[in-house]
Protein backbone atom coordinates (compact mmCIF):
# COMPACT_ATOMS: atom_id res chain seq x y z
CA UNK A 1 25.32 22.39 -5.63
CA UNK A 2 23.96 22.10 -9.54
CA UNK A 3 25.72 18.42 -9.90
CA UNK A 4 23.92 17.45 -6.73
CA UNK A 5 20.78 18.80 -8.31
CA UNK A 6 21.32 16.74 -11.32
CA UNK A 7 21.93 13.87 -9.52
CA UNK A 8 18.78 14.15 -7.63
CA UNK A 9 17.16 14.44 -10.93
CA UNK A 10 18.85 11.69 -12.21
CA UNK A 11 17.49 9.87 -9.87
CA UNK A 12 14.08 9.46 -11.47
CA UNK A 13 14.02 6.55 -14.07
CA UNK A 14 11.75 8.55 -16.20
CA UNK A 15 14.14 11.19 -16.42
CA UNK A 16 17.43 9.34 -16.81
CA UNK A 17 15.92 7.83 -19.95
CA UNK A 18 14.23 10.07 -22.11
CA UNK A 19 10.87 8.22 -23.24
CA UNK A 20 9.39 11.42 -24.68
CA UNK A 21 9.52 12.64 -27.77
CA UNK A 22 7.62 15.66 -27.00
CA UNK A 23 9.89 18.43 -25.29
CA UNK A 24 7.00 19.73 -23.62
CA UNK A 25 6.30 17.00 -21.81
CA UNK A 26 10.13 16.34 -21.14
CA UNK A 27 9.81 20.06 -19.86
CA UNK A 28 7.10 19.62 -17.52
CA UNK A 29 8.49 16.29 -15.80
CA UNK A 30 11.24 18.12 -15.22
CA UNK A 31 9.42 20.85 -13.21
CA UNK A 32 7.26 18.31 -11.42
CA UNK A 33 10.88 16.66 -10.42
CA UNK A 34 12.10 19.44 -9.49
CA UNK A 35 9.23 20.32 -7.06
CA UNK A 36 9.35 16.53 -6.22
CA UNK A 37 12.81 17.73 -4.57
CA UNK A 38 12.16 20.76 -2.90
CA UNK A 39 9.28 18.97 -1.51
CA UNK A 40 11.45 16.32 -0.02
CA UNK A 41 14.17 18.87 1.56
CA UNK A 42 11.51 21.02 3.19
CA UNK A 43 9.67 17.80 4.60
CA UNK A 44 13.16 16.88 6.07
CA UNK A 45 13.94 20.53 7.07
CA UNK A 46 11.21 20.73 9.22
């Protein structure tokens, strides 16, 4: 279940290749992916 997650999140260009120097931004794309994802599986669910 975690290495489908990361390959969900790998998914997104913007994660696969880190443009950021900032980790706080790095951080908070990573949230907003992640909520990108959930999003998607309820939409489906449903």
């Amino acid at each position: 279940m975690v290495e489908r997650a990361f390959a969900w999140l790998h998914q997104i260009k913007r994660l696969r290749i880190r443009h950021e120097r900032r980790a706080d931004i790095h951080q908070d794309l990573l949230e907003l992916a992640g909520s990108l994802i959930c999003l998607r599986r309820l939409r489906t669910s449903f």
